[in-house]
Each structure stands twice: as C-alpha cells, then as structure tokens.
N, C-alpha and C. Protein backbone atom coordinates (compact mmCIF):
# COMPACT_ATOMS: atom_id res chain seq x y z
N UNK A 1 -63.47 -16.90 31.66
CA UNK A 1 -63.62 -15.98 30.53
C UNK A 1 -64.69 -14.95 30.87
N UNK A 2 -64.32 -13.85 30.59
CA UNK A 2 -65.41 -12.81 30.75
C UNK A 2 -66.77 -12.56 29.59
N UNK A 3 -68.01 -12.96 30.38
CA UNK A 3 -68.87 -13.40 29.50
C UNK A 3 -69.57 -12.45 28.54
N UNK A 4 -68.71 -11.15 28.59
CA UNK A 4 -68.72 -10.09 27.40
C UNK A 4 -67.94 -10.35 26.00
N UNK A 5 -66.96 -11.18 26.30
CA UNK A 5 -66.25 -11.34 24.93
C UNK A 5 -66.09 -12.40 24.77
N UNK A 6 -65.71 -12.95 23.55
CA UNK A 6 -65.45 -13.66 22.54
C UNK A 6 -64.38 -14.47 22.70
N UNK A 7 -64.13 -15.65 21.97
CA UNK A 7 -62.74 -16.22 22.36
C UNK A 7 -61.54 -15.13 21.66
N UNK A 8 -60.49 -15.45 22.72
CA UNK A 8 -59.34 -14.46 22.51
C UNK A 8 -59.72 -12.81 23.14
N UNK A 9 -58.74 -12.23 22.30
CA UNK A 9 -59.38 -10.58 22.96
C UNK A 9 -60.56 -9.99 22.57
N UNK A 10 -61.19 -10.64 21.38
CA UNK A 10 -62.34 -9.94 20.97
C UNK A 10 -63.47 -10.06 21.36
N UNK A 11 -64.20 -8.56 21.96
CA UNK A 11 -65.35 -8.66 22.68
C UNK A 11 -66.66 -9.78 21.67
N UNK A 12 -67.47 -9.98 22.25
CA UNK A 12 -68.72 -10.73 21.41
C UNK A 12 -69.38 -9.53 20.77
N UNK A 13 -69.35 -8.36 21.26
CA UNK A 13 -70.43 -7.11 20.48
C UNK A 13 -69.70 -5.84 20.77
N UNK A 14 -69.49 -5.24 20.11
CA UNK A 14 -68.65 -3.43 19.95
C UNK A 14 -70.01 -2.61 19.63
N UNK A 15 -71.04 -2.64 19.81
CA UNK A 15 -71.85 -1.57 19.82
C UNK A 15 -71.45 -0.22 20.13
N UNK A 16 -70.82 -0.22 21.29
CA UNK A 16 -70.33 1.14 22.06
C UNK A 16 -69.48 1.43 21.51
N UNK A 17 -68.72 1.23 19.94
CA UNK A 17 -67.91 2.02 19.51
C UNK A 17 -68.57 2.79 18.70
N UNK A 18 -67.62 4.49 18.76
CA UNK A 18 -68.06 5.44 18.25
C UNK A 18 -67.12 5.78 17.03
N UNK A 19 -67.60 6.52 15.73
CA UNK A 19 -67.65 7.29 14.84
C UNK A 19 -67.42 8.67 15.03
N UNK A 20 -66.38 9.56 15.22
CA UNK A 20 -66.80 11.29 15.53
C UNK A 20 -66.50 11.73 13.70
N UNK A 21 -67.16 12.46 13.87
CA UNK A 21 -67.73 13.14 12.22
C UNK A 21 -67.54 14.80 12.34
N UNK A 22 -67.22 15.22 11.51
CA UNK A 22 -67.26 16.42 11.57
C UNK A 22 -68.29 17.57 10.83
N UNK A 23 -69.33 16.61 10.36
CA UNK A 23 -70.53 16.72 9.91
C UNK A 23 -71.37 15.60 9.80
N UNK A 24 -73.01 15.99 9.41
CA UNK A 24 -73.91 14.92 9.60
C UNK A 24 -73.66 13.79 8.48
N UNK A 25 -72.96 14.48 7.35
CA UNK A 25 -73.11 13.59 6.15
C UNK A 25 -71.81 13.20 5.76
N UNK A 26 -70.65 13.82 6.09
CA UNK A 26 -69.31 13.30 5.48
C UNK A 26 -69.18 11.65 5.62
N UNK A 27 -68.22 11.13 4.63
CA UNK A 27 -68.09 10.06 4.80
C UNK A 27 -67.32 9.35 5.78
N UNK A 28 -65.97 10.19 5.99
CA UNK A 28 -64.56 10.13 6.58
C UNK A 28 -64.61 9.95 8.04
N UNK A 29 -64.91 9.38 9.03
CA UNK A 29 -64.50 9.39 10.36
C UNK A 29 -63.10 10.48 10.66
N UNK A 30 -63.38 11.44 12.02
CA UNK A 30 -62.21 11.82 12.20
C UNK A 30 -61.32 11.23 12.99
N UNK A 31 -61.66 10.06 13.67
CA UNK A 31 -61.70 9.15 14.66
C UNK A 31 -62.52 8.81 15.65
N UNK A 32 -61.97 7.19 15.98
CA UNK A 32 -62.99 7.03 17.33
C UNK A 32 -63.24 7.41 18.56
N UNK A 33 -64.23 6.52 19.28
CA UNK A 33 -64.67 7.12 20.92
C UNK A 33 -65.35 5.84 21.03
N UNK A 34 -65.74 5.85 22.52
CA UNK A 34 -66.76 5.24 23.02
C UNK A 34 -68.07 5.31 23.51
N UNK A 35 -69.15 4.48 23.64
CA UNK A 35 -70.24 5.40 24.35
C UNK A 35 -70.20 4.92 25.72
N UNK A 36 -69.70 5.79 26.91
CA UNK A 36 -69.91 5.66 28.21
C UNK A 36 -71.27 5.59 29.26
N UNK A 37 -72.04 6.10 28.61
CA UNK A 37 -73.29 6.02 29.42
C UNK A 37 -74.45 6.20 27.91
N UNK A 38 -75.25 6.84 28.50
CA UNK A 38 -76.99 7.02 27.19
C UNK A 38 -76.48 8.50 26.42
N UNK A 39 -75.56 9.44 27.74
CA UNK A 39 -75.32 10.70 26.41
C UNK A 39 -73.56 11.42 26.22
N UNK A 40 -72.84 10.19 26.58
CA UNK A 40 -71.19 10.47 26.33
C UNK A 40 -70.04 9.83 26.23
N UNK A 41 -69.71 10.11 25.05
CA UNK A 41 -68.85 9.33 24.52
C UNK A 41 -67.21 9.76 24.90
N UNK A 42 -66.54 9.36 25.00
CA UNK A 42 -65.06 9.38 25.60
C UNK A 42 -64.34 8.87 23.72
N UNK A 43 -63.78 10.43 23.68
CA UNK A 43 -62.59 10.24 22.69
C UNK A 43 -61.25 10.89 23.15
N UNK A 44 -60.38 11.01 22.01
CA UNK A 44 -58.97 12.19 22.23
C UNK A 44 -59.46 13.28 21.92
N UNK A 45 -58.57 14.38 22.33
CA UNK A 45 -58.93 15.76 22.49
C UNK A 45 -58.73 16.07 20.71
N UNK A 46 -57.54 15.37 20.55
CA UNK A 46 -56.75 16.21 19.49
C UNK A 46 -58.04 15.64 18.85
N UNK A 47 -58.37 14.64 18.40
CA UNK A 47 -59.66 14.11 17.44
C UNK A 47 -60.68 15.04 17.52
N UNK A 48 -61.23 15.49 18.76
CA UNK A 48 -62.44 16.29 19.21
C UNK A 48 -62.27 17.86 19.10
N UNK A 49 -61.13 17.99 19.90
CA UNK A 49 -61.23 19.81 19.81
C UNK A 49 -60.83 20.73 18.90
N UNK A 50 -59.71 20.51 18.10
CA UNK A 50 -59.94 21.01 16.50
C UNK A 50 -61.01 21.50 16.07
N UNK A 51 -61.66 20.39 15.71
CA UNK A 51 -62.69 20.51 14.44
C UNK A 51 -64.04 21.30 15.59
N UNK A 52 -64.01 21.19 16.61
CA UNK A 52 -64.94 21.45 17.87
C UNK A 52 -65.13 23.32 17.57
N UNK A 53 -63.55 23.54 17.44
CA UNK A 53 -63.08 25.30 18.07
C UNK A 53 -63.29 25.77 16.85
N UNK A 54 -63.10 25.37 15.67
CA UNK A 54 -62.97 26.28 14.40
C UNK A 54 -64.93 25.75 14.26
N UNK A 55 -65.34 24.68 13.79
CA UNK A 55 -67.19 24.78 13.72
C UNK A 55 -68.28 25.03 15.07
N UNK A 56 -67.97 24.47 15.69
CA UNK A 56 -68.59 24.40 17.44
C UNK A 56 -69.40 23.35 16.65
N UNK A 57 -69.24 22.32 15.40
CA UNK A 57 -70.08 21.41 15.22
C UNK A 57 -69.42 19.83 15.15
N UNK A 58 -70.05 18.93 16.06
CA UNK A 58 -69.30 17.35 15.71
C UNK A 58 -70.80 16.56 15.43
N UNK A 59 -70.75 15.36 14.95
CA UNK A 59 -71.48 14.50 14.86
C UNK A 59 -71.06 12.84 15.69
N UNK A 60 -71.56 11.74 15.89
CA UNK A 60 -71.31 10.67 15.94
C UNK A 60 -71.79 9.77 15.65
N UNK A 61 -71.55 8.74 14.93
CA UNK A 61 -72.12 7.65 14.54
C UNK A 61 -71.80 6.29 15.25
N UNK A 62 -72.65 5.34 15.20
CA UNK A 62 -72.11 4.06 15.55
C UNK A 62 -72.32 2.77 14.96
N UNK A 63 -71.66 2.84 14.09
CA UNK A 63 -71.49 1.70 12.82
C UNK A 63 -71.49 0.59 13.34
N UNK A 64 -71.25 0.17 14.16
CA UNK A 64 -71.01 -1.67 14.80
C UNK A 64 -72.90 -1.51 15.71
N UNK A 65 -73.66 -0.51 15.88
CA UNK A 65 -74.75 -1.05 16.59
C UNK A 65 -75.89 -1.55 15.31
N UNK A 66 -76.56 -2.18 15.51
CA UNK A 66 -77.75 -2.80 14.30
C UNK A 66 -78.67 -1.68 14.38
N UNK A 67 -78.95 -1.09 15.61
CA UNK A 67 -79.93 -0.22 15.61
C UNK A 67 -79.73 1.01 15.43
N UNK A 68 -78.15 1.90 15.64
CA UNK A 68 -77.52 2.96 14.97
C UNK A 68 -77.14 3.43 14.26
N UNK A 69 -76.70 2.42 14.11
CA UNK A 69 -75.71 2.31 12.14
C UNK A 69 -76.11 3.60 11.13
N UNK A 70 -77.36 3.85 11.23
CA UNK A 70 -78.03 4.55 9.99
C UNK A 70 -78.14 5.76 10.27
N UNK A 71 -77.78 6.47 11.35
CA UNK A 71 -78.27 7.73 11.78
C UNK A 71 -76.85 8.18 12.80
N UNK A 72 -77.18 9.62 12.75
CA UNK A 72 -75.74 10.03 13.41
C UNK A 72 -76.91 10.81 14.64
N UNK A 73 -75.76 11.53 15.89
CA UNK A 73 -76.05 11.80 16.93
C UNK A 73 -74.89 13.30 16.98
N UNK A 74 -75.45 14.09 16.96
CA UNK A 74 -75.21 15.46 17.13
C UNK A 74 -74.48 15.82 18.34
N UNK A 75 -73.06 16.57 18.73
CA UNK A 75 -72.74 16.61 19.94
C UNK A 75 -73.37 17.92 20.59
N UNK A 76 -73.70 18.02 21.59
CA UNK A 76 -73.69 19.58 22.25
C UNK A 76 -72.89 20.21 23.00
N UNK A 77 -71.43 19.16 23.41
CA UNK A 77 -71.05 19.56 24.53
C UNK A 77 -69.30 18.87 24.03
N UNK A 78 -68.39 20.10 24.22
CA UNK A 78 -67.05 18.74 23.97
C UNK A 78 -66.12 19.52 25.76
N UNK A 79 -65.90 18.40 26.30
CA UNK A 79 -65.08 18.89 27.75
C UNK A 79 -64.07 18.38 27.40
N UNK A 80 -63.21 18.80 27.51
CA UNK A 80 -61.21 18.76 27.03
C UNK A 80 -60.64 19.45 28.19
N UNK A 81 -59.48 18.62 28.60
CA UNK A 81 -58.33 19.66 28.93
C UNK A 81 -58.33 21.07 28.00
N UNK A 82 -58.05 22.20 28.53
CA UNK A 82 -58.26 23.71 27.91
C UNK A 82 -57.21 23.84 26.78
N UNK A 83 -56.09 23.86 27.00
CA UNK A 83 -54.44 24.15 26.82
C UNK A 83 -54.30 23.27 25.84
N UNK A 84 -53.70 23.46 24.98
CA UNK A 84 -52.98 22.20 23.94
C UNK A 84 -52.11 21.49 24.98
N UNK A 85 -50.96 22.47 25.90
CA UNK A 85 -50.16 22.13 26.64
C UNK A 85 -50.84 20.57 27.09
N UNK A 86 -52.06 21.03 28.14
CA UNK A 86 -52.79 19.87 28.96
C UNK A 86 -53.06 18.60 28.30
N UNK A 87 -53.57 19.24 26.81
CA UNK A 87 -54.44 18.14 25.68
C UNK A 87 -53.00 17.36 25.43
N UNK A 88 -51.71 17.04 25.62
CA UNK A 88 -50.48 16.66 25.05
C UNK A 88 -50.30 15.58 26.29
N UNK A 89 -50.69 15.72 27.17
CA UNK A 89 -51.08 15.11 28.97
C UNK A 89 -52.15 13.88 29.04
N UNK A 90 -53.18 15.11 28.86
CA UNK A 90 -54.39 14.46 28.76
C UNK A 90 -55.06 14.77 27.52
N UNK A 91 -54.67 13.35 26.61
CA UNK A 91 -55.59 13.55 25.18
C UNK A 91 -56.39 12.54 25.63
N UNK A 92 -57.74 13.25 26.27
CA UNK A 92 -58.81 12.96 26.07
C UNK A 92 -60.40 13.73 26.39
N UNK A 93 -61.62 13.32 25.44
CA UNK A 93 -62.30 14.35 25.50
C UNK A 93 -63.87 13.58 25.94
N UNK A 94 -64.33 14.28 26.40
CA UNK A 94 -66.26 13.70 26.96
C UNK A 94 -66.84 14.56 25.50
N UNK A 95 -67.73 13.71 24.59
CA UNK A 95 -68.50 14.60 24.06
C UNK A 95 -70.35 14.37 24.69
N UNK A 96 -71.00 15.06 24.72
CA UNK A 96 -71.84 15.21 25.47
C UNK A 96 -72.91 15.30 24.18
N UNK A 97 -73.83 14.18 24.13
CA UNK A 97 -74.80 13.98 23.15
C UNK A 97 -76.09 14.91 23.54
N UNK A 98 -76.76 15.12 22.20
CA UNK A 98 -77.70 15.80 22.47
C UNK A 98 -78.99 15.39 22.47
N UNK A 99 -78.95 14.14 22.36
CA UNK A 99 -80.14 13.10 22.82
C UNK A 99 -79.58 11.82 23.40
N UNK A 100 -80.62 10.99 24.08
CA UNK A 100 -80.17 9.99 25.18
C UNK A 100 -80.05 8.37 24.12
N UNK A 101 -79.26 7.89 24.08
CA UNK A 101 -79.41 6.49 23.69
C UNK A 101 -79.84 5.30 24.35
N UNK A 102 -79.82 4.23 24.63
CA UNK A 102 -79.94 3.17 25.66
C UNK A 102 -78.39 2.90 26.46
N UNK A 103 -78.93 3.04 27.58
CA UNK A 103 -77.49 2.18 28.07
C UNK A 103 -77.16 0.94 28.25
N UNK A 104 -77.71 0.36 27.36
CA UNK A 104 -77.74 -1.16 27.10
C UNK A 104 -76.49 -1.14 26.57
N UNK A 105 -76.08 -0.07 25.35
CA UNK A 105 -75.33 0.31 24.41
C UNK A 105 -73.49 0.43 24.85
N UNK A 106 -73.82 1.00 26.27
CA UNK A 106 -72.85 1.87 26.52
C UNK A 106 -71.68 0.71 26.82
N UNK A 107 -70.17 1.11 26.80
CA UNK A 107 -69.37 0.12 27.51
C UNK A 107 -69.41 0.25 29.05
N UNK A 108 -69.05 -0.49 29.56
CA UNK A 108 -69.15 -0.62 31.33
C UNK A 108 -67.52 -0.28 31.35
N UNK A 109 -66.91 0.79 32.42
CA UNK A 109 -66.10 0.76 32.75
C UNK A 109 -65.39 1.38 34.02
N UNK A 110 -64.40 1.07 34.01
CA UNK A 110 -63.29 1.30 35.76
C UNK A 110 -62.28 1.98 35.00
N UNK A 111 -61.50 2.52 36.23
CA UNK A 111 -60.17 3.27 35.97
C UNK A 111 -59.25 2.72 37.04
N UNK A 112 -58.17 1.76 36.44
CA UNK A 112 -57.53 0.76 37.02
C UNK A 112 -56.09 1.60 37.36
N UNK A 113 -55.12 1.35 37.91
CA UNK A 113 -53.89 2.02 38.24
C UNK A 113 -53.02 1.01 36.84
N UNK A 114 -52.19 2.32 36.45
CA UNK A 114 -51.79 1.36 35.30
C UNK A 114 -50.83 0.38 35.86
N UNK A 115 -50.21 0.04 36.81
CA UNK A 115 -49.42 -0.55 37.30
C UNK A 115 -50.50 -1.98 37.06
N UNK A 116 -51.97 -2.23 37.32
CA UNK A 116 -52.41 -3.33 37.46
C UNK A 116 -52.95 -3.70 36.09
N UNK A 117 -52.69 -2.81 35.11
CA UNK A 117 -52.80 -3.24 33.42
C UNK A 117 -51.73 -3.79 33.10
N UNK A 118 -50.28 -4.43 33.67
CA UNK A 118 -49.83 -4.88 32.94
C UNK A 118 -49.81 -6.66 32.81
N UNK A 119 -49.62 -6.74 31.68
CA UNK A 119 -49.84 -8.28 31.52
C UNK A 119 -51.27 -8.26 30.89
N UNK A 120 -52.35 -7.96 31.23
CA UNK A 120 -53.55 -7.63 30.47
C UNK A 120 -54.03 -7.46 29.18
N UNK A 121 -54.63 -8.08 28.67
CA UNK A 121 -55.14 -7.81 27.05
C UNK A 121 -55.62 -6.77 26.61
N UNK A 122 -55.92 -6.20 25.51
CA UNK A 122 -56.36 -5.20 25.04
C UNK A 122 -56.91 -5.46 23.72
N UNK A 123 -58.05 -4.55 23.19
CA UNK A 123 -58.53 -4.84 21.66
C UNK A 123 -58.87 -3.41 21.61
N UNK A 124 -58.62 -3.18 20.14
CA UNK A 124 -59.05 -1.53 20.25
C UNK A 124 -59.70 -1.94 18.49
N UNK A 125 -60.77 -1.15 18.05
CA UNK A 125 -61.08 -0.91 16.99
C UNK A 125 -61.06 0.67 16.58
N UNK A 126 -61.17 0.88 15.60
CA UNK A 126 -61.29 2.27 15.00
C UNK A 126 -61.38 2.60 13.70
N UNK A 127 -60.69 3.64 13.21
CA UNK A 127 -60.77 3.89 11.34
C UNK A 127 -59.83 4.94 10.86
N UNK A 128 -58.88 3.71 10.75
CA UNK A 128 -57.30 4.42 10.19
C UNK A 128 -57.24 5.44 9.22
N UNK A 129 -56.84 6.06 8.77
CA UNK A 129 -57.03 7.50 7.55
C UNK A 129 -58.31 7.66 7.69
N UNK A 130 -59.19 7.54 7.82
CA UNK A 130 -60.80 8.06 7.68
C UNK A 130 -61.68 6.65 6.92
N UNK A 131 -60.66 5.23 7.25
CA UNK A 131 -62.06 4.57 7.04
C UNK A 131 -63.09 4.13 7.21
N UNK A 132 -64.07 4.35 6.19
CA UNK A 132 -65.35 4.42 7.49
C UNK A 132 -66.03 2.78 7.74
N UNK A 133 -64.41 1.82 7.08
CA UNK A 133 -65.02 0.07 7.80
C UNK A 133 -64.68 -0.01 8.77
N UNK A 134 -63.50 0.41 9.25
CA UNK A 134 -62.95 0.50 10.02
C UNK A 134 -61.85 -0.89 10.39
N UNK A 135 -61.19 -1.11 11.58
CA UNK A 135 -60.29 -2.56 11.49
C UNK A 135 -59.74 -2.33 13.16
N UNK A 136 -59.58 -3.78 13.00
CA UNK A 136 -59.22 -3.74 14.99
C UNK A 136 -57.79 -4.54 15.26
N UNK A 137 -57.34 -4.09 16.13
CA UNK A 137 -55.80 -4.74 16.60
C UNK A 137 -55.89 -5.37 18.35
N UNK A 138 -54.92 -6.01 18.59
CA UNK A 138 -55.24 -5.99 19.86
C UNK A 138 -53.96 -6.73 20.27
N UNK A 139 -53.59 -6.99 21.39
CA UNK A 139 -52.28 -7.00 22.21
C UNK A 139 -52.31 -7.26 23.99
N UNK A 140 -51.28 -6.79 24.01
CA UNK A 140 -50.89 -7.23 25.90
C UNK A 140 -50.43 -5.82 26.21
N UNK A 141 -50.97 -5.13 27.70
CA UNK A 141 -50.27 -4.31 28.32
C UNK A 141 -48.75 -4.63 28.55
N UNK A 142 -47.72 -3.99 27.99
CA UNK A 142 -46.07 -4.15 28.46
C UNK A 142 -45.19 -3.41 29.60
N UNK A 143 -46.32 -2.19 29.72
CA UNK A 143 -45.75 -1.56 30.73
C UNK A 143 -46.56 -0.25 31.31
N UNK A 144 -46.24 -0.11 32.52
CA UNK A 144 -47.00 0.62 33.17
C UNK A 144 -45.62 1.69 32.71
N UNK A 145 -46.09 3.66 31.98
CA UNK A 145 -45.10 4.48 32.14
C UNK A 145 -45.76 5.73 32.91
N UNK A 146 -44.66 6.73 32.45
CA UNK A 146 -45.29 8.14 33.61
C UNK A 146 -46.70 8.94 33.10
N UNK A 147 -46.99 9.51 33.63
CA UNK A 147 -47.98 10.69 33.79
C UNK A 147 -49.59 9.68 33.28
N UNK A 148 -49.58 8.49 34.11
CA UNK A 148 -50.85 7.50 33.23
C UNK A 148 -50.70 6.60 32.53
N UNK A 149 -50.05 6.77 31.73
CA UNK A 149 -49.98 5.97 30.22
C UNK A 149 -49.08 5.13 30.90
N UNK A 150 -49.42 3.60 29.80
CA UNK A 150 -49.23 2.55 29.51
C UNK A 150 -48.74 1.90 28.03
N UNK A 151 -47.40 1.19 27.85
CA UNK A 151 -47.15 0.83 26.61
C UNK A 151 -47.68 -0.93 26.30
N UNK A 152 -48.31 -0.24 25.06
CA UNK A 152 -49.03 -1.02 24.80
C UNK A 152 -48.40 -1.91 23.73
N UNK A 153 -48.50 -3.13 23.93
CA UNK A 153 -47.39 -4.45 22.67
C UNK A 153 -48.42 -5.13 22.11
N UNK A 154 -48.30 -5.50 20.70
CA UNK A 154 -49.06 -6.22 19.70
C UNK A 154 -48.08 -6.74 19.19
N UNK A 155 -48.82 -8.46 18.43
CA UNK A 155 -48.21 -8.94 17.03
C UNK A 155 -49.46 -8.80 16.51
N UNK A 156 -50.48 -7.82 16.13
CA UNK A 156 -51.60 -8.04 15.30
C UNK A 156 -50.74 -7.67 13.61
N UNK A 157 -51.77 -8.49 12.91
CA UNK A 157 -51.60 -8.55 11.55
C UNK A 157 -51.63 -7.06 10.91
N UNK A 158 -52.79 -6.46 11.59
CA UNK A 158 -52.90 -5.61 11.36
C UNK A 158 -52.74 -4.34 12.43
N UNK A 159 -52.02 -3.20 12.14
CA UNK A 159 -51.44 -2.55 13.24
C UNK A 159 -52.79 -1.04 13.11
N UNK A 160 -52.57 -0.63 14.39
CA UNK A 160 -53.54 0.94 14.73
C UNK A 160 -52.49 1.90 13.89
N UNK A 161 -53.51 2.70 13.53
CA UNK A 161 -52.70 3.66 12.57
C UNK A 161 -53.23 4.71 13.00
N UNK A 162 -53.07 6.45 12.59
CA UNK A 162 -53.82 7.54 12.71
C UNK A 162 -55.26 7.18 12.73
N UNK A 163 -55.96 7.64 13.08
CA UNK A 163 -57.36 7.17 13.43
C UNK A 163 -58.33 6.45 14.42
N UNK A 164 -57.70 5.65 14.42
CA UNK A 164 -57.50 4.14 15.24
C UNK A 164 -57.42 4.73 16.69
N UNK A 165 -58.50 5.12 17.87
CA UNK A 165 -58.44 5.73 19.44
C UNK A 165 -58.90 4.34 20.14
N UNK A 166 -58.53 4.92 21.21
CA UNK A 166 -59.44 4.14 22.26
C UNK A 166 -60.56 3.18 22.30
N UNK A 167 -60.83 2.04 22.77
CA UNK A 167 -62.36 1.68 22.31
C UNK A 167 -62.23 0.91 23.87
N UNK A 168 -61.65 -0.40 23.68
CA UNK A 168 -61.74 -1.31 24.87
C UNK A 168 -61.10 -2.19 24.89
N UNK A 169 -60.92 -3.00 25.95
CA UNK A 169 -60.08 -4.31 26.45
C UNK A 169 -60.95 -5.12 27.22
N UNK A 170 -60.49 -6.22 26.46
CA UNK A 170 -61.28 -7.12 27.37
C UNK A 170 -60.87 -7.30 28.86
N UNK A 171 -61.57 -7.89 29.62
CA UNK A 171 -61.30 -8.07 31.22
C UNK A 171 -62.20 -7.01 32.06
N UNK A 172 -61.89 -6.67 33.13
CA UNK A 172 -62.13 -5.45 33.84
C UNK A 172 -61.74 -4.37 33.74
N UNK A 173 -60.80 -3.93 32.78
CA UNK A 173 -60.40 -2.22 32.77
C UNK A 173 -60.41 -2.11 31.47
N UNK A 174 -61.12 -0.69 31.26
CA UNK A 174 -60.25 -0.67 29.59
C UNK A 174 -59.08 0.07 29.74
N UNK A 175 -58.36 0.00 28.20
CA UNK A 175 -56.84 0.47 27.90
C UNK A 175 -57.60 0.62 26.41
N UNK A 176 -56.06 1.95 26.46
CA UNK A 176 -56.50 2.64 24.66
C UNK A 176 -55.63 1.84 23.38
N UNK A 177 -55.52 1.96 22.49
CA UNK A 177 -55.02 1.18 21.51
C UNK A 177 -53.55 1.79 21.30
N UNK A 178 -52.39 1.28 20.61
CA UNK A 178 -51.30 2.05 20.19
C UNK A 178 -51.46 2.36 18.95
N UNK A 179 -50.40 2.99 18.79
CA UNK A 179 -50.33 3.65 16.66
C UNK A 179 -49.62 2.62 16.61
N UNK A 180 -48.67 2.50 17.06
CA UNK A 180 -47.28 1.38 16.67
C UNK A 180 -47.47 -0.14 17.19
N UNK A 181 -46.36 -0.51 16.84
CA UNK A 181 -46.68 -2.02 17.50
C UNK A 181 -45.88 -2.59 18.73
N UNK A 182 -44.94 -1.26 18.83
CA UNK A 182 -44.36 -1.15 20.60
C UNK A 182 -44.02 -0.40 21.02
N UNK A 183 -44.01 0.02 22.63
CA UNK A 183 -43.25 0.93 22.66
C UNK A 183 -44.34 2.60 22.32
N UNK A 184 -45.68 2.06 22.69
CA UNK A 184 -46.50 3.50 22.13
C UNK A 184 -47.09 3.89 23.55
N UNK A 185 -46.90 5.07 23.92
CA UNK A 185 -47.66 5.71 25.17
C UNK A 185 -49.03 6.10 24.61
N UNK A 186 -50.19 5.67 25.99
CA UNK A 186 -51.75 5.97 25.63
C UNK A 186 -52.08 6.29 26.74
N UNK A 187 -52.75 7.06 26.97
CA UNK A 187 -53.36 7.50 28.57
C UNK A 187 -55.11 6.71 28.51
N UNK A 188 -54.96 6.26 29.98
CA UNK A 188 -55.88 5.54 30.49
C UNK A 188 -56.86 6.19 30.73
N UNK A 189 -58.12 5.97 29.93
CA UNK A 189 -59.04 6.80 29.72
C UNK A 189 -59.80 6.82 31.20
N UNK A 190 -60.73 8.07 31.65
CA UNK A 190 -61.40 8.00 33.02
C UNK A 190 -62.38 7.26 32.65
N UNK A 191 -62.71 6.99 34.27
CA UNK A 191 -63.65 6.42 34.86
C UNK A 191 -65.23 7.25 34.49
N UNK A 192 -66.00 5.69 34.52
CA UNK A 192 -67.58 6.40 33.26
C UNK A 192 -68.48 5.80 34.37
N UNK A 193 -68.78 4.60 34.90
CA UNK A 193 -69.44 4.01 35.72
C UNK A 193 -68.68 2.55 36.25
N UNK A 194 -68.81 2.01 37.52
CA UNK A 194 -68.11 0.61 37.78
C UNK A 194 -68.74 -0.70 36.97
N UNK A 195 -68.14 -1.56 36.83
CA UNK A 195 -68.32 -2.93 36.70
C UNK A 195 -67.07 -3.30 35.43
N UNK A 196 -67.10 -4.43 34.94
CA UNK A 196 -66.46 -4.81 34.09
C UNK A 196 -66.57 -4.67 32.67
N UNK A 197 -66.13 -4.61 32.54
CA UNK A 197 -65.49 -4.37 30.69
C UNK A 197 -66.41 -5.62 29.61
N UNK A 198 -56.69 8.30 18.48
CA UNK A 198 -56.25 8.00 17.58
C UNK A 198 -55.22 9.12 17.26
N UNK A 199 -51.36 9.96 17.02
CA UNK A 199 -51.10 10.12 15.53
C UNK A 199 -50.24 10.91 15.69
C-alpha cells in the first residue's frame, strides 16, 4: 500500500487540493486544481482562462489544508494553451501564485504514458455546481485513448459532475477525474516534480 493513502483509493490527506475563485470573497468555486509545488497549481484551461481574459483576476483557496482553509492566495500568472482550438486538446492550465506556500503541501507527481494507467485507481475530489463542500469519486483507469487521455470507469455512489477537475490518484501517477461514470476522456495532467503520488 502506498503510505500516502488510506485504505481503498482514498489518499490519508488532500491538502493539495485547490479551490479557483474568481474573487477573494465569492462563495462559489469555479473549479478545482492542485498544488504542484510552493507557487502552482495545475487546473483546466476552460476553468482558468475565461474568467482569467475578461478580469486578469483569479483567487485560490484550499479548503482540505488546516492551515489554509481561511485565507485565499491570489494568482499572478495563468499559462494555457493560447487557442480555444489547443485548450479543447489540452484543457489544462499552471496558475502561478503570488506568494510561496510550503511544499510539504504540494502533491508529488510523474507523467506516466497512459498506456501504463490502465488498470490503476483513481480518486478525484472537487465542487460540482460551485460547491464550496465539495465531494469525491473515484474508480479504475479503463482505457488508454488518443491525443493523452484516458477513460476513466467508476461505480462511485456519487458521480463527478461540472466542477469536479483533476486532483489525484492514488499509486504513482496521477489521473484526472471523469464527469460521467464511463466512457469520459481526461487528459493526463503534466509533469510537476518526480516521486509518487472539471463539463
């Protein structure tokens, strides 16, 4: 068992899941991310660059840390594929914090060939319509498909809905969450540093 998580797919601690906000104070999550290192978090584009191009303002929070919870983190920086075209490819985005956190915090991760995600577990948390408790699903890689992505299979009780991005999988690689409960393409988020492990 990998001595990061929990029995079954669920990690022992989600600290490194992120909150993106589209202000300091709204209530609503626009969806999740992760924190990859002390100043960047890995979300989807479509989540990030919207609200990015019309304010040039995001926020992030991180509700699952004891020591974050209460305070949000300002982005300075969002890197996206340019093109909607690309963002439809590659939905995914680096937001670039404007102060350093601990990297105690951060998730540890690799960028595996999806061919070697299948059979593999997955847990993803997030916050379906904008809730800000948020709820987690989790499943088996089913298939390695084209351009990255991987279909991702669940019987969770509870299924990923709009909102609901990327977070993590247990094992050595992460994988992103589905909307559906089969049969959903997700692109395999990049590589942040080595070691082990939203429509």
């Amino acid at each position: 068992m990998n001595p990061g998580f929990g029995a079954g797919r669920r990690p022992r601690t989600a600290v490194w899941v992120a909150a993106v906000h589209a202000a300091e104070e709204d209530e609503s999550p626009l969806g999740t991310g992760f924190l990859v290192d002390n100043r960047r978090v890995i979300t989807c584009a479509h989540v990030a660059c919207p609200p990015w191009e019309k304010s040039g303002a995001l926020w992030v929070a991180f509700p699952k840390s004891d020591h974050l919870m209460d305070r949000r983190v300002q982005v300075l920086e969002v890197i996206a594929p340019e093109t909607p075209a690309e963002r439809r490819k590659q939905d995914v985005a680096v937001l670039v914090l404007t102060e350093c956190l601990s990297d105690e915090a951060a998730a540890r991760l690799r960028r595996p060939t999806t061919d070697a995600l299948v059979g593999e577990a997955w847990w993803s948390f997030g916050f379906p319509g904008g809730d800000v408790f948020g709820n987690s699903a989790d499943g088996t890689v089913g298939e390695s498909l084209a351009f990255g992505r991987v279909r991702l299979d669940t019987e969770s009780r509870y299924l990923v809905k709009p909102g609901a991005h990327p977070t993590r999988q247990p094992g050595p690689h992460p994988a992103p969450a589905p909307e559906r409960p089969h049969h959903t393409r997700t692109k395999s988020p990049p590589t942040s540093r080595p070691g082990p492990m939203n429509e």
